[in-house]
C-alpha atoms as a PDB file:
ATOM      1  CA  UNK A   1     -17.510-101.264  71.892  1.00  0.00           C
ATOM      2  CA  UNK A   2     -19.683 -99.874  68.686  1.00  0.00           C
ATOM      3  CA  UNK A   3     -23.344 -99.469  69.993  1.00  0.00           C
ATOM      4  CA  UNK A   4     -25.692-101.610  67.882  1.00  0.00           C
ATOM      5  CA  UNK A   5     -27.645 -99.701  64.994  1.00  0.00           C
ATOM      6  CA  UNK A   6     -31.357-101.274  66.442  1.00  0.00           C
ATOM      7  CA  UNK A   7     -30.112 -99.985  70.025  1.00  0.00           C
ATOM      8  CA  UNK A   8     -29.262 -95.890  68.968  1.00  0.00           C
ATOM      9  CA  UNK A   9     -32.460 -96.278  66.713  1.00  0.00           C
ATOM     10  CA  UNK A  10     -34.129 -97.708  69.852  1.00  0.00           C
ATOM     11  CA  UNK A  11     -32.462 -94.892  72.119  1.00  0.00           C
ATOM     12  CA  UNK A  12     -32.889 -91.385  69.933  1.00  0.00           C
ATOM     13  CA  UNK A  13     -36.368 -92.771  68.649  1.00  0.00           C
ATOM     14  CA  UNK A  14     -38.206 -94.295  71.734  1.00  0.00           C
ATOM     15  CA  UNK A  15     -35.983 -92.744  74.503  1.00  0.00           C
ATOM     16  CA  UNK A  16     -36.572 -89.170  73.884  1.00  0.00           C
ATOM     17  CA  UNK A  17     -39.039 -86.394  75.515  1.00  0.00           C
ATOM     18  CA  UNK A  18     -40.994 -86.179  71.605  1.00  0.00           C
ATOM     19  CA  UNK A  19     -44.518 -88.274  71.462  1.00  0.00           C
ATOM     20  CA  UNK A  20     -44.081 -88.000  67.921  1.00  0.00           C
ATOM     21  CA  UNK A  21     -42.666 -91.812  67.455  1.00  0.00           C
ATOM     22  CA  UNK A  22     -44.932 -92.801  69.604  1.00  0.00           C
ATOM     23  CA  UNK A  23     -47.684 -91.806  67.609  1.00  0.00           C
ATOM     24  CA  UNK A  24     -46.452 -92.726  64.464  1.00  0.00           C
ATOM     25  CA  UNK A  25     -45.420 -96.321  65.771  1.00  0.00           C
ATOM     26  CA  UNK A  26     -49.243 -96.929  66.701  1.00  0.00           C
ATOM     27  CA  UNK A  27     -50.609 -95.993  63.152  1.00  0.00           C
ATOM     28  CA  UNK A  28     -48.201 -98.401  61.516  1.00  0.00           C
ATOM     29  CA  UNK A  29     -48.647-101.093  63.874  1.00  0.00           C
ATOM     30  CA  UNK A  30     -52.438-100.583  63.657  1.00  0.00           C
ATOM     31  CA  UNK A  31     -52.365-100.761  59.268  1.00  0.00           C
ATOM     32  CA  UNK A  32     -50.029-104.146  59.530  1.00  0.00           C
ATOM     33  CA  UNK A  33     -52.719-105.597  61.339  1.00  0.00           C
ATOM     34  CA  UNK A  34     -55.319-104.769  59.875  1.00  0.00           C
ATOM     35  CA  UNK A  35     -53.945-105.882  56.402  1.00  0.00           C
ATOM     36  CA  UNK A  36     -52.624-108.881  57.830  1.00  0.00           C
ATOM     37  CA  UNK A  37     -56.026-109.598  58.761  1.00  0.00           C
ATOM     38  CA  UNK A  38     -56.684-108.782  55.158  1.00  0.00           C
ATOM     39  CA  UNK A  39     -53.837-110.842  53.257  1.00  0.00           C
ATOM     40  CA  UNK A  40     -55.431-113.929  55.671  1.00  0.00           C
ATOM     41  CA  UNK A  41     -58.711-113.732  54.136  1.00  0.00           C
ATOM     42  CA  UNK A  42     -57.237-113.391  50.368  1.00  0.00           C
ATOM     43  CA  UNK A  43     -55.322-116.968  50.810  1.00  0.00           C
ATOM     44  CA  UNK A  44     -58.358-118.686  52.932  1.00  0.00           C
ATOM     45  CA  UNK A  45     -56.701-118.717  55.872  1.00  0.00           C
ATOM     46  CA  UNK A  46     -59.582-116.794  57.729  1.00  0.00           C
ATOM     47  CA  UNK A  47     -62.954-116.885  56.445  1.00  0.00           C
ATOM     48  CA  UNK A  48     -64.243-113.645  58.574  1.00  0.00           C
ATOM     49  CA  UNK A  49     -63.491-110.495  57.020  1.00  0.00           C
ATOM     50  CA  UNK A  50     -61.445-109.240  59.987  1.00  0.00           C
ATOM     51  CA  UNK A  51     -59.868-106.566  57.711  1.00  0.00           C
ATOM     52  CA  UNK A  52     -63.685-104.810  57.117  1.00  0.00           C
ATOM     53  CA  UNK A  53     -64.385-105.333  61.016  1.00  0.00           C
ATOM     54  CA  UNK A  54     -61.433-103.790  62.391  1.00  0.00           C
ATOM     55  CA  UNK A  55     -62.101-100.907  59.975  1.00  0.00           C
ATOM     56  CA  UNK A  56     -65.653-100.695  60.537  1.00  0.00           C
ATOM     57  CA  UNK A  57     -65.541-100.782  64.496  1.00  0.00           C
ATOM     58  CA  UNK A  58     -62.243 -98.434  64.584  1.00  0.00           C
ATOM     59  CA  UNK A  59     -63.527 -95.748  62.363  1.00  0.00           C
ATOM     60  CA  UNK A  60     -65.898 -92.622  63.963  1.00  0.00           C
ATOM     61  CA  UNK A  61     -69.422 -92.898  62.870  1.00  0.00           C
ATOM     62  CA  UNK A  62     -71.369 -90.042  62.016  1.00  0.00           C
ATOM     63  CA  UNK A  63     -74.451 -91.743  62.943  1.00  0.00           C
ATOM     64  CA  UNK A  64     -74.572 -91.363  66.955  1.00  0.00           C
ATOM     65  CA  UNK A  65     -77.054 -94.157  67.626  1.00  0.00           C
ATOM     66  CA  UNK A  66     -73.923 -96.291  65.741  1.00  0.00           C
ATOM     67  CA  UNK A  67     -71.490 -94.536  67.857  1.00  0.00           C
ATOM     68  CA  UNK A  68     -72.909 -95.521  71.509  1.00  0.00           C
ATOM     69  CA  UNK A  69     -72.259 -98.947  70.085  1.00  0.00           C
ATOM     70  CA  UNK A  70     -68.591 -98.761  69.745  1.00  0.00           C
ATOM     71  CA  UNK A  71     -67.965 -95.543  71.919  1.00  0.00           C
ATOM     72  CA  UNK A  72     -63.796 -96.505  71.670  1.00  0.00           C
ATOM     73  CA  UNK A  73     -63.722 -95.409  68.126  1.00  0.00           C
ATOM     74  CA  UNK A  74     -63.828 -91.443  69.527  1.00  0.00           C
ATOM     75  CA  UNK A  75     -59.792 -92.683  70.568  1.00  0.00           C
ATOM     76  CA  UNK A  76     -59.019 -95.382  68.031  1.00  0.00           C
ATOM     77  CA  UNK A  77     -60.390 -93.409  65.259  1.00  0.00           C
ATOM     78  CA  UNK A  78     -57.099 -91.524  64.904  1.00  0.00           C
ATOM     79  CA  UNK A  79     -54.863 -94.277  64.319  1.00  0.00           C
ATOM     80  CA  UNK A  80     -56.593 -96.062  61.511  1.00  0.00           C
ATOM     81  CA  UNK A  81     -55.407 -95.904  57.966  1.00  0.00           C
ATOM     82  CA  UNK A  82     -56.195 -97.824  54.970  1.00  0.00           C
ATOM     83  CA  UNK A  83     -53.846 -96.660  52.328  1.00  0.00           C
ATOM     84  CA  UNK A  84     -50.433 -96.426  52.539  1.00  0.00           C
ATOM     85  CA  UNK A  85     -49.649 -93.000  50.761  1.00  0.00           C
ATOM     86  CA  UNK A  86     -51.771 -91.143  53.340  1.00  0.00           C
ATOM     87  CA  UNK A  87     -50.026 -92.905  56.159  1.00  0.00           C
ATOM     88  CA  UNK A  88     -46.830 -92.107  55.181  1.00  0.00           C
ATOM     89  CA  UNK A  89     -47.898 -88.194  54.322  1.00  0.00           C
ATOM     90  CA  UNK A  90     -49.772 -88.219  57.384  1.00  0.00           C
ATOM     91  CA  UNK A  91     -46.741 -89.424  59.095  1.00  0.00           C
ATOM     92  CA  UNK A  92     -44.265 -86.716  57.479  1.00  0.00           C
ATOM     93  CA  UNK A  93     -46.525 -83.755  58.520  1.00  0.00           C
ATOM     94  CA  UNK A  94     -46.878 -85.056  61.993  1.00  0.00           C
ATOM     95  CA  UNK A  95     -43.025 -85.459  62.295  1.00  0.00           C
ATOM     96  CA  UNK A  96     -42.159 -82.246  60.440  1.00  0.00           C
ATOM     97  CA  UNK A  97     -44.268 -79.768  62.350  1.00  0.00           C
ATOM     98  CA  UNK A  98     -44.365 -81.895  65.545  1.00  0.00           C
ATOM     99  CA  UNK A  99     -41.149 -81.136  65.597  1.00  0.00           C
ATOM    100  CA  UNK A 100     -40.780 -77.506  64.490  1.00  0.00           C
ATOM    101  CA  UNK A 101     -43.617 -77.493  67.113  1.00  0.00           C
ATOM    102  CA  UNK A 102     -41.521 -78.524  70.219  1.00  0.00           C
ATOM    103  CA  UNK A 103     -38.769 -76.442  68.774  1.00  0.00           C
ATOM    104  CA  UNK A 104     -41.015 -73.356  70.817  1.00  0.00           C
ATOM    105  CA  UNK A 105     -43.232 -74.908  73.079  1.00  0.00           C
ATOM    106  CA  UNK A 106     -43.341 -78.136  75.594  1.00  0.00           C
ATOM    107  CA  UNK A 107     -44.698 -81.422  74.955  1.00  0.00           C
ATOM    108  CA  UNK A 108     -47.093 -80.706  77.530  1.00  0.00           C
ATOM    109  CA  UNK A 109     -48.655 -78.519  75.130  1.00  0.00           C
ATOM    110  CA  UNK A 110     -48.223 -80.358  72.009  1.00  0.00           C
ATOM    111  CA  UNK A 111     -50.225 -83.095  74.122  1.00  0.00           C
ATOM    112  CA  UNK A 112     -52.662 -80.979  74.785  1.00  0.00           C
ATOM    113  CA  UNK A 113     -53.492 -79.548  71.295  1.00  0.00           C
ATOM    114  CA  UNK A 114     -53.438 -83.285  69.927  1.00  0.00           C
ATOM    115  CA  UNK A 115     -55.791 -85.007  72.146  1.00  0.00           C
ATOM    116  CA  UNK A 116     -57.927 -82.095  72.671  1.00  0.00           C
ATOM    117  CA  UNK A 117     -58.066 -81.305  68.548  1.00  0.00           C
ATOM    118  CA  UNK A 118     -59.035 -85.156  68.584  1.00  0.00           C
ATOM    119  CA  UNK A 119     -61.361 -85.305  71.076  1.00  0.00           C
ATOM    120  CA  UNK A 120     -62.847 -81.963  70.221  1.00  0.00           C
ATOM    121  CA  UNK A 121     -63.356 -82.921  66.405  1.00  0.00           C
ATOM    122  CA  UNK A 122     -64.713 -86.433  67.428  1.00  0.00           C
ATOM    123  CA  UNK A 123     -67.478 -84.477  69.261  1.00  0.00           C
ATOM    124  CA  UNK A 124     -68.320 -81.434  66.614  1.00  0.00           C
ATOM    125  CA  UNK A 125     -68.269 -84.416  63.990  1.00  0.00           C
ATOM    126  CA  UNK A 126     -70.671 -86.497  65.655  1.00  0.00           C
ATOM    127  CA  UNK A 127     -72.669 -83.120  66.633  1.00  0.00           C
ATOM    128  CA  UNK A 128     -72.748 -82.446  62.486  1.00  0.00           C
ATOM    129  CA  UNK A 129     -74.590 -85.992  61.820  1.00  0.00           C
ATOM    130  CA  UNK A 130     -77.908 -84.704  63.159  1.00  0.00           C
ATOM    131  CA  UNK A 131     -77.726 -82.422  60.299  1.00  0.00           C
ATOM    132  CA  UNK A 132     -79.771 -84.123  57.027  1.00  0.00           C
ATOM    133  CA  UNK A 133     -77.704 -82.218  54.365  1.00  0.00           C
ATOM    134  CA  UNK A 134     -73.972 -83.398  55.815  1.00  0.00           C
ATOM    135  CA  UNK A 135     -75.301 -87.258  55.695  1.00  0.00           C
ATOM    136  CA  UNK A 136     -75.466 -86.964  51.898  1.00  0.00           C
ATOM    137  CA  UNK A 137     -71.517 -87.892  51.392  1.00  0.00           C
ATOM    138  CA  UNK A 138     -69.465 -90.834  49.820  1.00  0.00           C
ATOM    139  CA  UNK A 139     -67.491 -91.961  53.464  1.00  0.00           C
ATOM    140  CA  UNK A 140     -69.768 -91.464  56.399  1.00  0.00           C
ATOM    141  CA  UNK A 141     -67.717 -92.642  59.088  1.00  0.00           C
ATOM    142  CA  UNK A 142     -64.123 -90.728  60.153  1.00  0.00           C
ATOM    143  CA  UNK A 143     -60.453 -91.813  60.262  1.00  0.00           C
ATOM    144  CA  UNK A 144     -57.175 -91.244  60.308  1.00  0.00           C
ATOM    145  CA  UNK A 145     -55.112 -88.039  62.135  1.00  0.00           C
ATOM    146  CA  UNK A 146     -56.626 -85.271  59.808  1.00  0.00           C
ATOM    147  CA  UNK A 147     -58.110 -83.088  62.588  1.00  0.00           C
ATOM    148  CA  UNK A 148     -55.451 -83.508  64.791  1.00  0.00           C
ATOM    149  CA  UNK A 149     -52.794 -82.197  61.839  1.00  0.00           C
ATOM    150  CA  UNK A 150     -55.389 -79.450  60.811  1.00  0.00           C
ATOM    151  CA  UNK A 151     -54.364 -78.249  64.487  1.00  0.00           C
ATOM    152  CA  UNK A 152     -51.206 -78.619  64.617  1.00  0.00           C
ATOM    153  CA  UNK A 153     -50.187 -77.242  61.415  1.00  0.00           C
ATOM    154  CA  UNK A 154     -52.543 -74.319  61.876  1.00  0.00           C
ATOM    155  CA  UNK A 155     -50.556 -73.537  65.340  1.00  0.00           C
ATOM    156  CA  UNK A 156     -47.383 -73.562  64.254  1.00  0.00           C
ATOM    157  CA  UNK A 157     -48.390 -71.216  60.910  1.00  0.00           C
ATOM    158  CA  UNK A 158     -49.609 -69.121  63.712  1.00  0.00           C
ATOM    159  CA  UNK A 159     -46.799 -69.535  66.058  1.00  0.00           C
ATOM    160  CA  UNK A 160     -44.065 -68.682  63.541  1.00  0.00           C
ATOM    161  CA  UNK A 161     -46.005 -67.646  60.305  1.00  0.00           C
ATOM    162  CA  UNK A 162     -42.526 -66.182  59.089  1.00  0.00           C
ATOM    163  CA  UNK A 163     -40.414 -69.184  59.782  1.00  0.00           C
ATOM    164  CA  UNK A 164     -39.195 -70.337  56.105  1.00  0.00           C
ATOM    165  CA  UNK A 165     -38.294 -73.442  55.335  1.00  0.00           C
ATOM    166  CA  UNK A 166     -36.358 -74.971  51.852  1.00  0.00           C
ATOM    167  CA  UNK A 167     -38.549 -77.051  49.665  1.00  0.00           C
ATOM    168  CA  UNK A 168     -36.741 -79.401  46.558  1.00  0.00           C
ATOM    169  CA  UNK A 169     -37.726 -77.591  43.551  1.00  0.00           C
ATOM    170  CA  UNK A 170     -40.181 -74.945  45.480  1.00  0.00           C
ATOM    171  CA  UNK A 171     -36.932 -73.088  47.380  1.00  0.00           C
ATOM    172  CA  UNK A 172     -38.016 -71.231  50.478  1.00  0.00           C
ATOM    173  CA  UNK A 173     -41.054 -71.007  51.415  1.00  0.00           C
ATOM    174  CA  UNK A 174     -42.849 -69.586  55.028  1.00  0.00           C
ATOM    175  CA  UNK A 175     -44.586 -71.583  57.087  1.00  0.00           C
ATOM    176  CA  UNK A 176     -47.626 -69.539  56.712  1.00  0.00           C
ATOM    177  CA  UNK A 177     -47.932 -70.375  53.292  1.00  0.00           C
ATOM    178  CA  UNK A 178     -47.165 -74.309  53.763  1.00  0.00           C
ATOM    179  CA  UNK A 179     -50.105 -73.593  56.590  1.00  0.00           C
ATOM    180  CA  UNK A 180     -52.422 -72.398  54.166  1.00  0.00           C
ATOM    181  CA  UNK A 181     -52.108 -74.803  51.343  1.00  0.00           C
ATOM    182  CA  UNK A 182     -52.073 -77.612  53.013  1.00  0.00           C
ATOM    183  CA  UNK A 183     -55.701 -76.627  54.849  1.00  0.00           C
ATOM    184  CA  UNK A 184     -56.786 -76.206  51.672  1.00  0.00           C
ATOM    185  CA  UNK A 185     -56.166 -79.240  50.297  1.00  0.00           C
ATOM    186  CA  UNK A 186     -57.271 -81.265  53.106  1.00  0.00           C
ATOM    187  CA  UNK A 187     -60.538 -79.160  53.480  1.00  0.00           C
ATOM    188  CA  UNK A 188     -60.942 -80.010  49.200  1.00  0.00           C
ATOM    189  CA  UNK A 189     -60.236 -83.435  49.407  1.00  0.00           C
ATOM    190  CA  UNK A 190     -61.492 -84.398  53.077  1.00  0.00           C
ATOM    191  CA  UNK A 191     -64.702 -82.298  51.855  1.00  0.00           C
ATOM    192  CA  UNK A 192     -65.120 -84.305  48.620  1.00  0.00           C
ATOM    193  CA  UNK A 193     -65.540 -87.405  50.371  1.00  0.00           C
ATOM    194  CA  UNK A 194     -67.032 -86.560  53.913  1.00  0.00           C
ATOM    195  CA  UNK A 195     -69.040 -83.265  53.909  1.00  0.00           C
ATOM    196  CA  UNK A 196     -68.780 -83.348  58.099  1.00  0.00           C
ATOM    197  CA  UNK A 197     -65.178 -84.262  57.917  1.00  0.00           C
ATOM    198  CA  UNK A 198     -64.608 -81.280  55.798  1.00  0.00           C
ATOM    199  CA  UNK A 199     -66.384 -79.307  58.355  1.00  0.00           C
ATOM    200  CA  UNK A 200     -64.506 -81.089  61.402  1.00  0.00           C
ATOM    201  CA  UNK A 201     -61.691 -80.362  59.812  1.00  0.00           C
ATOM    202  CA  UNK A 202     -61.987 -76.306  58.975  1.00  0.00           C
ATOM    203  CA  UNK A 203     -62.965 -76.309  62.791  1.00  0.00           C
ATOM    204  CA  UNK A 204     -59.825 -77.864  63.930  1.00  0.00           C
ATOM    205  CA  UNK A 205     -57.539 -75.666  62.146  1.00  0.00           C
ATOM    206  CA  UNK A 206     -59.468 -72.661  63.670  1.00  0.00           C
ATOM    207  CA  UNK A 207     -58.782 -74.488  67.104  1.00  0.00           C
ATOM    208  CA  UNK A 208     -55.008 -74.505  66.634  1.00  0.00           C
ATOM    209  CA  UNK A 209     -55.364 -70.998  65.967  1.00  0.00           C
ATOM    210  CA  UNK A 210     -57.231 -70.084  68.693  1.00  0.00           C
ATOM    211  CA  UNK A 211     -55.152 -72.285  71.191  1.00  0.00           C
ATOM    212  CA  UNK A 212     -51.388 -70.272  70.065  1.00  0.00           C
ATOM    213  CA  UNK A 213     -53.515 -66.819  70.329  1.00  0.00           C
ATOM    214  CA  UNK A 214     -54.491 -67.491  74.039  1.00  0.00           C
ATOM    215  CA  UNK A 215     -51.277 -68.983  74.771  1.00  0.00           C
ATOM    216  CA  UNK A 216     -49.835 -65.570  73.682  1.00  0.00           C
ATOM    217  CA  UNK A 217     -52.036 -63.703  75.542  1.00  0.00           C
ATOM    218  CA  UNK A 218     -51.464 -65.863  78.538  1.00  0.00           C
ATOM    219  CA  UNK A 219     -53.669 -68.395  78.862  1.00  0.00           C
ATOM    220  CA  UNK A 220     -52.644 -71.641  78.883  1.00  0.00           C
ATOM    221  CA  UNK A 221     -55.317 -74.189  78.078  1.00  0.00           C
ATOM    222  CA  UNK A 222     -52.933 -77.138  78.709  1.00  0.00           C
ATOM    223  CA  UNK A 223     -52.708 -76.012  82.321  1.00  0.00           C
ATOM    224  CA  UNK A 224     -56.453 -76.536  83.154  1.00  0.00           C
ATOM    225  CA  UNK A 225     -56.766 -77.557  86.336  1.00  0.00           C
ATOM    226  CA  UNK A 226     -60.301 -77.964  88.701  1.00  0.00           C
ATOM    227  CA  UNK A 227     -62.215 -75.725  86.081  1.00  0.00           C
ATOM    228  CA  UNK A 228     -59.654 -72.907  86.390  1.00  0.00           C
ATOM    229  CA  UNK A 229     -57.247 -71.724  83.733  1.00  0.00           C
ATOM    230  CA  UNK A 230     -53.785 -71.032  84.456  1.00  0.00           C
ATOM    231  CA  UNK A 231     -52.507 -67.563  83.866  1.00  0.00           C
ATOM    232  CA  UNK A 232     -49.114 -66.443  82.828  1.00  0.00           C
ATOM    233  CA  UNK A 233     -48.016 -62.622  82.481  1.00  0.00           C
ATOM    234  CA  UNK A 234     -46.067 -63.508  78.786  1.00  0.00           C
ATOM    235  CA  UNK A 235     -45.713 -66.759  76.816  1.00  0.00           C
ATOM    236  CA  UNK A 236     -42.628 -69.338  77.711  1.00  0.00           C
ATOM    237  CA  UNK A 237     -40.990 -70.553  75.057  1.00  0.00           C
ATOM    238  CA  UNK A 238     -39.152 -73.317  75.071  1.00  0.00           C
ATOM    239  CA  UNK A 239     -36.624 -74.796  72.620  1.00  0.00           C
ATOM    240  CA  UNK A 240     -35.680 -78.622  73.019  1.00  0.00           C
ATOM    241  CA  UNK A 241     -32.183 -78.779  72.308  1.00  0.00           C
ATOM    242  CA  UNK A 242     -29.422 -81.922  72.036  1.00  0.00           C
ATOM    243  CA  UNK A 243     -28.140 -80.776  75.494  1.00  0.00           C
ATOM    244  CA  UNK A 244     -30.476 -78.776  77.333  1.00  0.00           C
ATOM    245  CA  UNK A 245     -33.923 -77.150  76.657  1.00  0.00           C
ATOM    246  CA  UNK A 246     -33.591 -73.231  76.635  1.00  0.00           C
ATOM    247  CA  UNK A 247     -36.375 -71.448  78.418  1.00  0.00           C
ATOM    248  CA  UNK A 248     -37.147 -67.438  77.797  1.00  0.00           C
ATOM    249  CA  UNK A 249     -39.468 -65.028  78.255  1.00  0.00           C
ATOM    250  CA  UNK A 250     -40.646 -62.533  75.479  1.00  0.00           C
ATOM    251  CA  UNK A 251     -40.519 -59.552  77.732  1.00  0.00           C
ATOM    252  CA  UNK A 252     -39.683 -56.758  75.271  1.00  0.00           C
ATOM    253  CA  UNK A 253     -42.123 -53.589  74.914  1.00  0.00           C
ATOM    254  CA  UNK A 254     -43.433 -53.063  71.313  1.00  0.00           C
ATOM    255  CA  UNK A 255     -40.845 -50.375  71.102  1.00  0.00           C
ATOM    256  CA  UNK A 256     -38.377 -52.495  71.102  1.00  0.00           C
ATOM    257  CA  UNK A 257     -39.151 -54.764  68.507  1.00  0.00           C
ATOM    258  CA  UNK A 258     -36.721 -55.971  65.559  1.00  0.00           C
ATOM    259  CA  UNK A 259     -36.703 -53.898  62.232  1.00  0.00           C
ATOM    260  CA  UNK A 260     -37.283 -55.796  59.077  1.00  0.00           C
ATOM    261  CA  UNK A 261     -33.652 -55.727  58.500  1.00  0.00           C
ATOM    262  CA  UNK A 262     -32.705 -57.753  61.576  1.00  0.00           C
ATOM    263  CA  UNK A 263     -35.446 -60.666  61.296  1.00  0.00           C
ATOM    264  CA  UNK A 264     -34.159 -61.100  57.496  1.00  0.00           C
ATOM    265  CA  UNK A 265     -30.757 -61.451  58.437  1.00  0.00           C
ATOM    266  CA  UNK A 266     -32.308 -63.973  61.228  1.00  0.00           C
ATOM    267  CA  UNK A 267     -34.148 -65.866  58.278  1.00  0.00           C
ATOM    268  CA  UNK A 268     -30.787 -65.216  56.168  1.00  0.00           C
ATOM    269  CA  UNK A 269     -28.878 -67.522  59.092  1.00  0.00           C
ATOM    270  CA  UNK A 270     -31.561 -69.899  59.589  1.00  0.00           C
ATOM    271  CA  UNK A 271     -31.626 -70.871  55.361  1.00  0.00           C
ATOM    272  CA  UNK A 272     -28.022 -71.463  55.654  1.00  0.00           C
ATOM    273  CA  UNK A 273     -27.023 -73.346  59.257  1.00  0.00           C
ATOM    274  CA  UNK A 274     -30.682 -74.318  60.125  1.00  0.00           C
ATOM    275  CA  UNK A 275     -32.435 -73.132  63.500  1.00  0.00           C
ATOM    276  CA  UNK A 276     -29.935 -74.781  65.716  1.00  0.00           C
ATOM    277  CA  UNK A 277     -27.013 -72.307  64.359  1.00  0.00           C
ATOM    278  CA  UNK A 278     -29.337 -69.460  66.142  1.00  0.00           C
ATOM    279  CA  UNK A 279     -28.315 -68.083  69.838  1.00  0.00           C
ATOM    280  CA  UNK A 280     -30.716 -67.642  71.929  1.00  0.00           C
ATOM    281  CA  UNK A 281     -31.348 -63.929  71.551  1.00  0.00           C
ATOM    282  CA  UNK A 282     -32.074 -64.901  68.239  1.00  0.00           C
ATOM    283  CA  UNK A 283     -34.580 -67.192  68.717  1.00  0.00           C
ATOM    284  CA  UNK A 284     -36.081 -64.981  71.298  1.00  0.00           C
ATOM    285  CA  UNK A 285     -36.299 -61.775  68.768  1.00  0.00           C
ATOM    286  CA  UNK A 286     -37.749 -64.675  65.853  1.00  0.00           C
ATOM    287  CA  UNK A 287     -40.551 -65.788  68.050  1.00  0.00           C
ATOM    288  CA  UNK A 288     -41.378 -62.040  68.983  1.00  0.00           C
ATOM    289  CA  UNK A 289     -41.732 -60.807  65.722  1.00  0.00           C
ATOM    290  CA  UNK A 290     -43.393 -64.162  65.249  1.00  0.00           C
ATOM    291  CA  UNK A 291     -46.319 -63.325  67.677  1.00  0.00           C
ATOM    292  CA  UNK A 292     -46.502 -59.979  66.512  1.00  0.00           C
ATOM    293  CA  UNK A 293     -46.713 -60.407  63.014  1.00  0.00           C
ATOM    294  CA  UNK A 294     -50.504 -59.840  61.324  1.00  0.00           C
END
């Protein structure tokens, strides 16, 4: 018997190891609601603005003294959006390099980076509102995933900077580049309207930097356990696949690293079959050049 489309949405979607859907479903579920509340209040259904409370109590404050009165906005301040363009580009990013993400490393550590860029920025932004000059701005109160993408995309530009991918009308471009347009954007536009958020934001990206640098030297911040950091000789990386996930170690002395020849015909193979046409020595010479490259 044919398995029902709603039930292999249900299964690849909700089933797998990603958080990704997860994350996404809780944005969109949290803007229906919210203009629900909204479309209620147009037709005089409601007469309570529920649409400017949810948004008011959900968002980050920069004002502190506002803050310790709605202290659940440092975790519900992530899922709120207001317009639906930035949801659904907000959405894609997460998704895209979420994904290319997990391709290297665990969701363990994809956790890690999004909760801890979250609760991390929550705190620095909150930190910048004692500061006279930042309270000058159009928006002074935070929300959406911003800082939590500024991460992430910064880690995987730093994770696999030479990683290209194929762009309609742009061609192929390396994920460094994507990286670095994209925090510039943000940092413009975030800036423009929230001086702090800017800030936040700029210190996020630096944070998904730092957090791929230590993991290559090591350190794994997603391992913290009783105040003590957990120490590995190399980096694991790991590559979810359909079947199996595919762990290996980057063992190779500097002496033995790829020519420039090799990793093209590596990018060559990837801009024709994708990353999943790669074997595994493949992958494992990518990511080392990867974490080598300056």
């Amino acid at each position: 018997m044919k398995e029902s489309v709603l039930k292999t949405f249900w299964r690849d979607t909700y089933q797998s190891k990603s958080p990704i859907p997860f994350i996404i479903s809780v944005q969109v579920v949290i803007f229906v609601l919210i203009h629900l509340f909204d479309l209620l209040k147009e037709v005089n259904l409601l007469k309570l603005s529920l649409y400017d409370y949810a948004v008011d109590y959900l968002s980050l404050p920069l004002s502190f003294s506002q803050f310790l009165k709605q202290p659940w906005s440092i975790v519900t301040y992530p899922f709120l959006y207001t317009g639906l363009l930035q949801l659904v580009f907000d959405c894609l990013w997460l998704y895209w390099m979420g994904n290319i993400f997990l391709n290297f490393l665990n969701r363990r550590q994809f956790l890690f980076l999004y909760i801890s860029a979250t609760l991390l920025g929550a705190c620095i932004y909150l930190g910048l509102g004692f500061i006279p000059m930042l309270q000058n701005s159009v928006q002074l109160s935070f929300r959406t995933s911003t800082l939590a993408l500024g991460a992430l995309v910064a880690s995987v530009a730093t994770l696999a900077p030479r990683y290209e991918v194929r762009l309609l009308l742009l061609g192929t471009i390396s994920l460094k580049t994507i990286a670095l347009v994209y925090v510039c954007i943000e940092l413009v536009f975030t800036g423009l309207m929230n001086k702090a958020g800017g800030a936040t934001f700029l210190a996020m990206a630096f944070w998904g930097v730092l957090f791929i640098r230590s993991l290559q030297q090591g350190n794994d911040f997603s391992k913290l356990k009783l105040g003590r950091l957990t120490k590995k000789s190399k980096m694991k990386v790991v590559h979810q696949s359909k079947n199996a996930s595919v762990n290996y170690n980057s063992y190779r002395h500097i002496s033995d690293l790829p020519n420039q020849e090799e990793i093209d015909e590596i990018l060559d193979k990837i801009s024709i079959g994708g990353y999943e046409s790669l074997t595994s020595r493949e992958k494992e010479v990518l990511f080392k050049a990867s974490k080598d490259d300056t």
